[in-house]
Protein backbone atom coordinates (compact mmCIF):
# COMPACT_ATOMS: atom_id res chain seq x y z
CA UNK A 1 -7.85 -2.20 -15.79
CA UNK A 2 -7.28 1.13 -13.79
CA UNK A 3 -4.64 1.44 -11.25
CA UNK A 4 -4.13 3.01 -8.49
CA UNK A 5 -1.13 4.84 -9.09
CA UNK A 6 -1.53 8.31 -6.90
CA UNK A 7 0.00 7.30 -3.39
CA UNK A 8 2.41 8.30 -1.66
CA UNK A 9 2.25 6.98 2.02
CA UNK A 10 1.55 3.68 0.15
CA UNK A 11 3.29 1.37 -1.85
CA UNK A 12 3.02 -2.35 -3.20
CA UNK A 13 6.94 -3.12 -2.93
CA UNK A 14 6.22 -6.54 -4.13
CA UNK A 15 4.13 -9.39 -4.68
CA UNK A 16 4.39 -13.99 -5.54
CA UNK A 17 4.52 -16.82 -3.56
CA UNK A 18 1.36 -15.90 -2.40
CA UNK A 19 2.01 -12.94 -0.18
CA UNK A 20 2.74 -9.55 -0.51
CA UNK A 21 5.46 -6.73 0.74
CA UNK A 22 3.53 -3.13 1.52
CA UNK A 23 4.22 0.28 2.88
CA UNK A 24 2.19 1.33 4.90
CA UNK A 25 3.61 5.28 6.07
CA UNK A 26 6.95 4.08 7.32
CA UNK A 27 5.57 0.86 8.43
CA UNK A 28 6.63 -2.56 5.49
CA UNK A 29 3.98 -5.27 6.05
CA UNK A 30 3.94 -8.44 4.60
CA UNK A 31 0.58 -10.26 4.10
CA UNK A 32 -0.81 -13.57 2.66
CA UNK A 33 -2.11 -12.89 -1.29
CA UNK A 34 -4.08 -15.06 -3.14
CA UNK A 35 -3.59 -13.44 -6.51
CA UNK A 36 -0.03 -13.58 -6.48
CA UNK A 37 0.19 -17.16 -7.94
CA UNK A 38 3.80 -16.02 -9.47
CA UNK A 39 6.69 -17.19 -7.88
CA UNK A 40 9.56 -14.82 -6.54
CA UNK A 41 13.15 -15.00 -8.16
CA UNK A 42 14.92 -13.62 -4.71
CA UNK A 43 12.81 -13.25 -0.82
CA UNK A 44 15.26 -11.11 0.71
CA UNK A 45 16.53 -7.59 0.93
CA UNK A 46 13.41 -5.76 1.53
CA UNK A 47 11.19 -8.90 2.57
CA UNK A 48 13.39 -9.40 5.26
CA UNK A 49 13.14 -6.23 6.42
CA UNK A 50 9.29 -6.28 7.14
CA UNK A 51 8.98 -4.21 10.13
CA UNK A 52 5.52 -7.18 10.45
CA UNK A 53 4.68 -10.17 8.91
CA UNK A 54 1.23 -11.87 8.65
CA UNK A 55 1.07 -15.73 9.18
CA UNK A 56 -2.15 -17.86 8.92
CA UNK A 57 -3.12 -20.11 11.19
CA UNK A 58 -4.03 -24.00 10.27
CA UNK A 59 -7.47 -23.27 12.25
CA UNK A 60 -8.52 -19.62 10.70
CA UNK A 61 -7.77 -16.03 11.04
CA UNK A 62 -3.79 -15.61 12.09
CA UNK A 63 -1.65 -13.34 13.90
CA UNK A 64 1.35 -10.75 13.16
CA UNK A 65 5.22 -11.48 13.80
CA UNK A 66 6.61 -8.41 14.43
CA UNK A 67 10.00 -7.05 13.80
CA UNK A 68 9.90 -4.30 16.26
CA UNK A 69 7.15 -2.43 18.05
CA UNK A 70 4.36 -1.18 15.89
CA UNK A 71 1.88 1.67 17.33
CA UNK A 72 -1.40 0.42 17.90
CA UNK A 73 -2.65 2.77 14.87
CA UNK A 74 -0.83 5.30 12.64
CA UNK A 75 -2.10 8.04 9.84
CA UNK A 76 -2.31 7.43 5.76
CA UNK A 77 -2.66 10.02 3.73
CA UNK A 78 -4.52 10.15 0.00
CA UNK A 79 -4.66 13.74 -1.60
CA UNK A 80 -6.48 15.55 1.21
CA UNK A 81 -8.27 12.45 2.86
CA UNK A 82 -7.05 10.97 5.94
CA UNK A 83 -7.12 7.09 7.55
CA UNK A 84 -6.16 5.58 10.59
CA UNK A 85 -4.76 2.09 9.53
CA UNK A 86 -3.31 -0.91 12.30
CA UNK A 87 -2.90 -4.63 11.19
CA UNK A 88 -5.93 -6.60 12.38
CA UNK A 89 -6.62 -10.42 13.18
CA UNK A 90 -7.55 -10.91 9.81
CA UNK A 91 -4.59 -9.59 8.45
CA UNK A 92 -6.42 -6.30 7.32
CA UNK A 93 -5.25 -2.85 8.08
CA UNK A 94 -8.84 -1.16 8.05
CA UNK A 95 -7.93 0.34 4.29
CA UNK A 96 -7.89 -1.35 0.62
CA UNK A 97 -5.66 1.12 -1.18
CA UNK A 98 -6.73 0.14 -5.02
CA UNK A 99 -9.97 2.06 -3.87
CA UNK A 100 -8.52 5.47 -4.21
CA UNK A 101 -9.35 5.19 -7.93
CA UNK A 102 -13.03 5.09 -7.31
CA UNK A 103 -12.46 7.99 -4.50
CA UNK A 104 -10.96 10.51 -7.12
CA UNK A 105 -13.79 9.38 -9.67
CA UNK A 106 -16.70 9.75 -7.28
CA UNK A 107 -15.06 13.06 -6.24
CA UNK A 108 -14.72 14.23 -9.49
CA UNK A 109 -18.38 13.32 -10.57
CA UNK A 110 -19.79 14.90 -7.25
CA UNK A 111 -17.56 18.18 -7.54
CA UNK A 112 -19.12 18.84 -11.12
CA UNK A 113 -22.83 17.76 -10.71
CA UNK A 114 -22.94 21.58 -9.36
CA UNK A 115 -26.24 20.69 -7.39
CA UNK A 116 -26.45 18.65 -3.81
CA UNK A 117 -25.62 15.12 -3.93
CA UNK A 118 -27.29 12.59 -1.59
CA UNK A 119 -24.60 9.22 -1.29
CA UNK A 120 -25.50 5.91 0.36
CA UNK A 121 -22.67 4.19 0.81
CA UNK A 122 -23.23 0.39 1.80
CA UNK A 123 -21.36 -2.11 3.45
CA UNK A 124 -19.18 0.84 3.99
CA UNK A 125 -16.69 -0.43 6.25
CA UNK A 126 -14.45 1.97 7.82
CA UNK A 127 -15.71 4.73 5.43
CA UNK A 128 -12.77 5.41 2.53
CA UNK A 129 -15.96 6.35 -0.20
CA UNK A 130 -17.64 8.03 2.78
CA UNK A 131 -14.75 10.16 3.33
CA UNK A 132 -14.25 10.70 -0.32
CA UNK A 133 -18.36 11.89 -1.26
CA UNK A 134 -17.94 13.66 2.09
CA UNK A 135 -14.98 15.78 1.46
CA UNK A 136 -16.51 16.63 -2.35
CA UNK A 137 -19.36 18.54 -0.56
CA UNK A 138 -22.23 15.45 -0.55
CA UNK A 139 -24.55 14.53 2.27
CA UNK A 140 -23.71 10.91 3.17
CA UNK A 141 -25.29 7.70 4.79
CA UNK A 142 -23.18 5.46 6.06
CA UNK A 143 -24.54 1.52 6.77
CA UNK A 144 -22.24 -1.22 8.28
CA UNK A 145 -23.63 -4.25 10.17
CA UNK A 146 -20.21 -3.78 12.46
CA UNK A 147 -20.20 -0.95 15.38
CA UNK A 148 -16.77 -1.29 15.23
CA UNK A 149 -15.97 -0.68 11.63
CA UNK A 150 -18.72 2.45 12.04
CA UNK A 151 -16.92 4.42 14.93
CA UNK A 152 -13.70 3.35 12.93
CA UNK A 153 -15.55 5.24 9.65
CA UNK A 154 -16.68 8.43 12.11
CA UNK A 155 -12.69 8.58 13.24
CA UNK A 156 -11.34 8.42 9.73
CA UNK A 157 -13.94 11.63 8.93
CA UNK A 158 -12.82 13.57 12.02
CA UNK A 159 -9.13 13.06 11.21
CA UNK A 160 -9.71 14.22 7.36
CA UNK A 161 -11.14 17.46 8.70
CA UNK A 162 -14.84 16.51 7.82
CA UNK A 163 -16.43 16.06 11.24
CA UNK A 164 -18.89 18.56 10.68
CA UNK A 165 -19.77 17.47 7.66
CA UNK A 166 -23.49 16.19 6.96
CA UNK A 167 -22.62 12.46 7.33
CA UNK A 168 -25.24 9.69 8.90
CA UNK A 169 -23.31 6.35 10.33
CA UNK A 170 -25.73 3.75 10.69
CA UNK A 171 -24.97 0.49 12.73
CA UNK A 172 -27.90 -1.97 11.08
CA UNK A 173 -28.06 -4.70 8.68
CA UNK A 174 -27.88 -3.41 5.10
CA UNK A 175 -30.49 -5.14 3.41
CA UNK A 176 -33.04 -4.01 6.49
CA UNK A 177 -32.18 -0.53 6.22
CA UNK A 178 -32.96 -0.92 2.19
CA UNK A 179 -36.02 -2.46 2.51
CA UNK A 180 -36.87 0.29 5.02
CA UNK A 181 -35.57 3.14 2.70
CA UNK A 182 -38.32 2.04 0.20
CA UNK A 183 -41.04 1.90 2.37
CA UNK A 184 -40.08 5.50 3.43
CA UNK A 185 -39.65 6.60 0.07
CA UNK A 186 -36.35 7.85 0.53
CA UNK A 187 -34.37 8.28 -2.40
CA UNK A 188 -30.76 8.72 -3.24
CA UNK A 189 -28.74 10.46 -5.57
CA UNK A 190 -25.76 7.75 -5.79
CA UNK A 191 -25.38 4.28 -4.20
CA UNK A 192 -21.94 2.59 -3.20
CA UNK A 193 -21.34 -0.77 -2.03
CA UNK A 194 -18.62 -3.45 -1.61
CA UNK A 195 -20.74 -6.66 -0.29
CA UNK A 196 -18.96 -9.85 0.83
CA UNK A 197 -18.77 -13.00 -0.82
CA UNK A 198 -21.10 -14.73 2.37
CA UNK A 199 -22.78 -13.37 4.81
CA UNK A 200 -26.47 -13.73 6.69
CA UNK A 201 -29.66 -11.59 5.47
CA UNK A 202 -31.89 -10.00 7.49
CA UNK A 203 -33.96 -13.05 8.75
CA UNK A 204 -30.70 -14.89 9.03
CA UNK A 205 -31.04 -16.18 5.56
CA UNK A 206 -28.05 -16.91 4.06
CA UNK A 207 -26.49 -14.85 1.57
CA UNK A 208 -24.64 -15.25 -1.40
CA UNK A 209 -23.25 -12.87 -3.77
CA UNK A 210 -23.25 -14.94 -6.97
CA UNK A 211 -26.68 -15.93 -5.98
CA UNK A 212 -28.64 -12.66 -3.88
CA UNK A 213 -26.27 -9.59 -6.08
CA UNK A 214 -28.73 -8.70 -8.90
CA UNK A 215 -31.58 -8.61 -6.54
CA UNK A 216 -30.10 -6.66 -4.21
CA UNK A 217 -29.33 -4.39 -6.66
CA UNK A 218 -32.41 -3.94 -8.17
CA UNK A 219 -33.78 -2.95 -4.52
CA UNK A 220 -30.83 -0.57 -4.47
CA UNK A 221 -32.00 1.10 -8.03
CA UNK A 222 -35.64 1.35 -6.51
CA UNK A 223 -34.59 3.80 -4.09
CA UNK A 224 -32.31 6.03 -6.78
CA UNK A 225 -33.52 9.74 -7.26
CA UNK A 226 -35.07 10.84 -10.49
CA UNK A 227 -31.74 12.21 -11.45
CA UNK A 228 -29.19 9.28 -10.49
CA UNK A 229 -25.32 10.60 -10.37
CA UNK A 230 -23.78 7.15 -10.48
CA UNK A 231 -23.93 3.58 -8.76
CA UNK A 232 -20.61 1.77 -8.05
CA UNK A 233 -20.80 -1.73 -7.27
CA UNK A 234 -16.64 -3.14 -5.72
CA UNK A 235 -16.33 -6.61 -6.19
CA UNK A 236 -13.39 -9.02 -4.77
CA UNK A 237 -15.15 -12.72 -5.28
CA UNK A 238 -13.74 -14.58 -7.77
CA UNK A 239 -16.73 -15.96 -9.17
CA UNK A 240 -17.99 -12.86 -10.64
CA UNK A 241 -16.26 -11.10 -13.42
CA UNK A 242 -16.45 -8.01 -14.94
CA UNK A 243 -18.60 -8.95 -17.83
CA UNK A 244 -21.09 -10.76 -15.29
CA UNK A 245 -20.84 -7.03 -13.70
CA UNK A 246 -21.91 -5.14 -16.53
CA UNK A 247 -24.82 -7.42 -17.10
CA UNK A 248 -26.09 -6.96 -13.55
CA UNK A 249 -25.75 -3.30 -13.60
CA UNK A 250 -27.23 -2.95 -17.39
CA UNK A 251 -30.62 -5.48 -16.41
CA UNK A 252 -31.06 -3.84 -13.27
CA UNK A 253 -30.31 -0.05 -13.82
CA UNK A 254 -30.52 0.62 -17.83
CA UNK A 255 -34.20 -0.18 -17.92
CA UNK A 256 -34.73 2.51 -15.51
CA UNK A 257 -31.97 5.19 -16.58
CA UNK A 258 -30.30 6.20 -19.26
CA UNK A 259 -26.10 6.44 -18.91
CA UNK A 260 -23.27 4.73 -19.41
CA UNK A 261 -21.66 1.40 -17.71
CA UNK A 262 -18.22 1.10 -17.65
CA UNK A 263 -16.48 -2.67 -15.26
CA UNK A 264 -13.19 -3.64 -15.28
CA UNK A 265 -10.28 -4.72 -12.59
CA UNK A 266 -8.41 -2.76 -9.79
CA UNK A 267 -5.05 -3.06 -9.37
CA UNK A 268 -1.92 -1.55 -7.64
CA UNK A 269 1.65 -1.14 -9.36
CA UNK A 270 4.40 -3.22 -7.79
CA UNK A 271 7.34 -1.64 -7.21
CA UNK A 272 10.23 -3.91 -7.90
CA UNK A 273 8.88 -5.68 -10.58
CA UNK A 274 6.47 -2.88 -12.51
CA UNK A 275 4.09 -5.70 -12.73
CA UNK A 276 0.39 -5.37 -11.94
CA UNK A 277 -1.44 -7.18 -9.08
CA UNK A 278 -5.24 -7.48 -9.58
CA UNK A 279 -7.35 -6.24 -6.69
CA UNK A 280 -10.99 -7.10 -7.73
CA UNK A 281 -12.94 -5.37 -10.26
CA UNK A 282 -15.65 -2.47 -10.07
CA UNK A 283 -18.46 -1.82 -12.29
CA UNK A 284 -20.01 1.81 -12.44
CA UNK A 285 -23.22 3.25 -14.03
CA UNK A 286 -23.04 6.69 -14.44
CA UNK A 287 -25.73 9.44 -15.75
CA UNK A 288 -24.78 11.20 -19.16
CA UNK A 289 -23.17 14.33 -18.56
């Protein structure tokens, strides 16, 4: 497992009984968590003093109890990347912290391939790995299905000082824009993506990530430049583990290119406890260096 252990405007207080106790800035939110199947010796202290807490509701989504005013948005800070984050109807806040591990190593890679670096980043949400490749000097595309979560993404690169930066934000269905990518022949140095569990295709097919994944990812590996950096495939579905991961990635990319595939979990230390709570798991290729 690798941890995301380098915040400090976050911090997983605690977690058990199924929720969990964040800070967000100066901002303590509790929110529903599957994972934490443990139970908690003592709710109080702390937990009571959640400036917000997230409740479902019997017939989906859910709303926030608040303890005081909250502003509509406020600023997180990661190393020299910026976010806007604000508690949403689905109990999001626009961010998944445990993510900042893959920032730093796609950073890292980008800063010492010494040559340009084209990134498509995929399902991309409200653009932490754009922000990342961006800010370590690569030329980024940006696809979300959700206009939204794409003038979200374009807000997060203004406020991180990257506005200028040669970034493309894309509202359009992902797999579209892939099949059109190979059609045009456009290639890519590195790929990113973090698809859901469900979701429609491009016909309105359905999708399904245990089912449609290695597919989808051998479309993605069809439009990878002769000299690949990496491909980083974020995973939070239960039914797909890390092993399944590496067999994906090493069918669908190792017959191609050489390198080396590393999958594991995510996960964020807990304050209180020093425990662990498991935030999905990743799975990387990555060229030799």
């Amino acid at each position: 497992m690798i941890i995301a252990d380098g915040w400090q405007d976050f911090e997983l207080i605690d977690a058990g009984g199924g929720e969990k106790l964040e800070r967000w800035g100066k901002y303590v939110l509790c929110r529903p968590e599957p994972q934490a199947i443990w139970p908690l010796d003592d709710k109080q202290g702390q937990w009571a003093a959640a400036d917000a807490v997230y409740h479902r509701s019997a017939s989906g989504g859910g709303q926030w109890q608040t303890a005081k005013p909250l502003p509509e948005r406020w600023t997180l800070r990661y190393g020299k990347l910026a976010f806007h984050v604000k508690p949403t109807g689905f109990k999001h806040t626009g961010l998944f912290p445990e993510q900042a591990v893959n920032w730093s190593w796609m950073m890292d890679k980008i800063a010492a391939a010494d040559r340009p670096i084209k990134v498509l980043n995929l399902f991309a949400y409200t653009g932490g790995a754009t922000v990342a490749c961006a800010a370590a000097g690569a030329q980024v595309t940006h696809i979300d299905a959700a206009k939204g979560m794409v003038q979200w993404a374009k807000e997060n690169a203004h406020l991180s000082g990257l506005g200028e930066r040669p970034v493309r934000y894309i509202t359009e269905d992902v797999f579209k824009f892939v099949q059109r990518e190979q059609r045009r022949g456009s290639r890519y140095d590195a790929i990113v993506m973090d698809p859901p569990a469900y979701g429609r295709g491009p016909n309105g097919e359905m999708w399904k990530l245990e089912n449609n994944l290695y597919p989808f990812i051998e479309s993605c590996a069809e439009i990878l430049s002769d000299q690949p950096l990496f491909f980083l495939v974020n995973s939070y579905t239960s039914g797909i583990s890390a092993t399944v991961l590496n067999n994906l990635l090493h069918l669908a990319l190792r017959k191609r290119f050489d390198g080396e595939i590393s999958c594991g979990e995510i996960g964020l230390p807990m304050t209180t406890s020093g425990l662990t709570l498991p935030c999905g798991i990743y799975g990387r290729w990555e060229a030799h260096e």
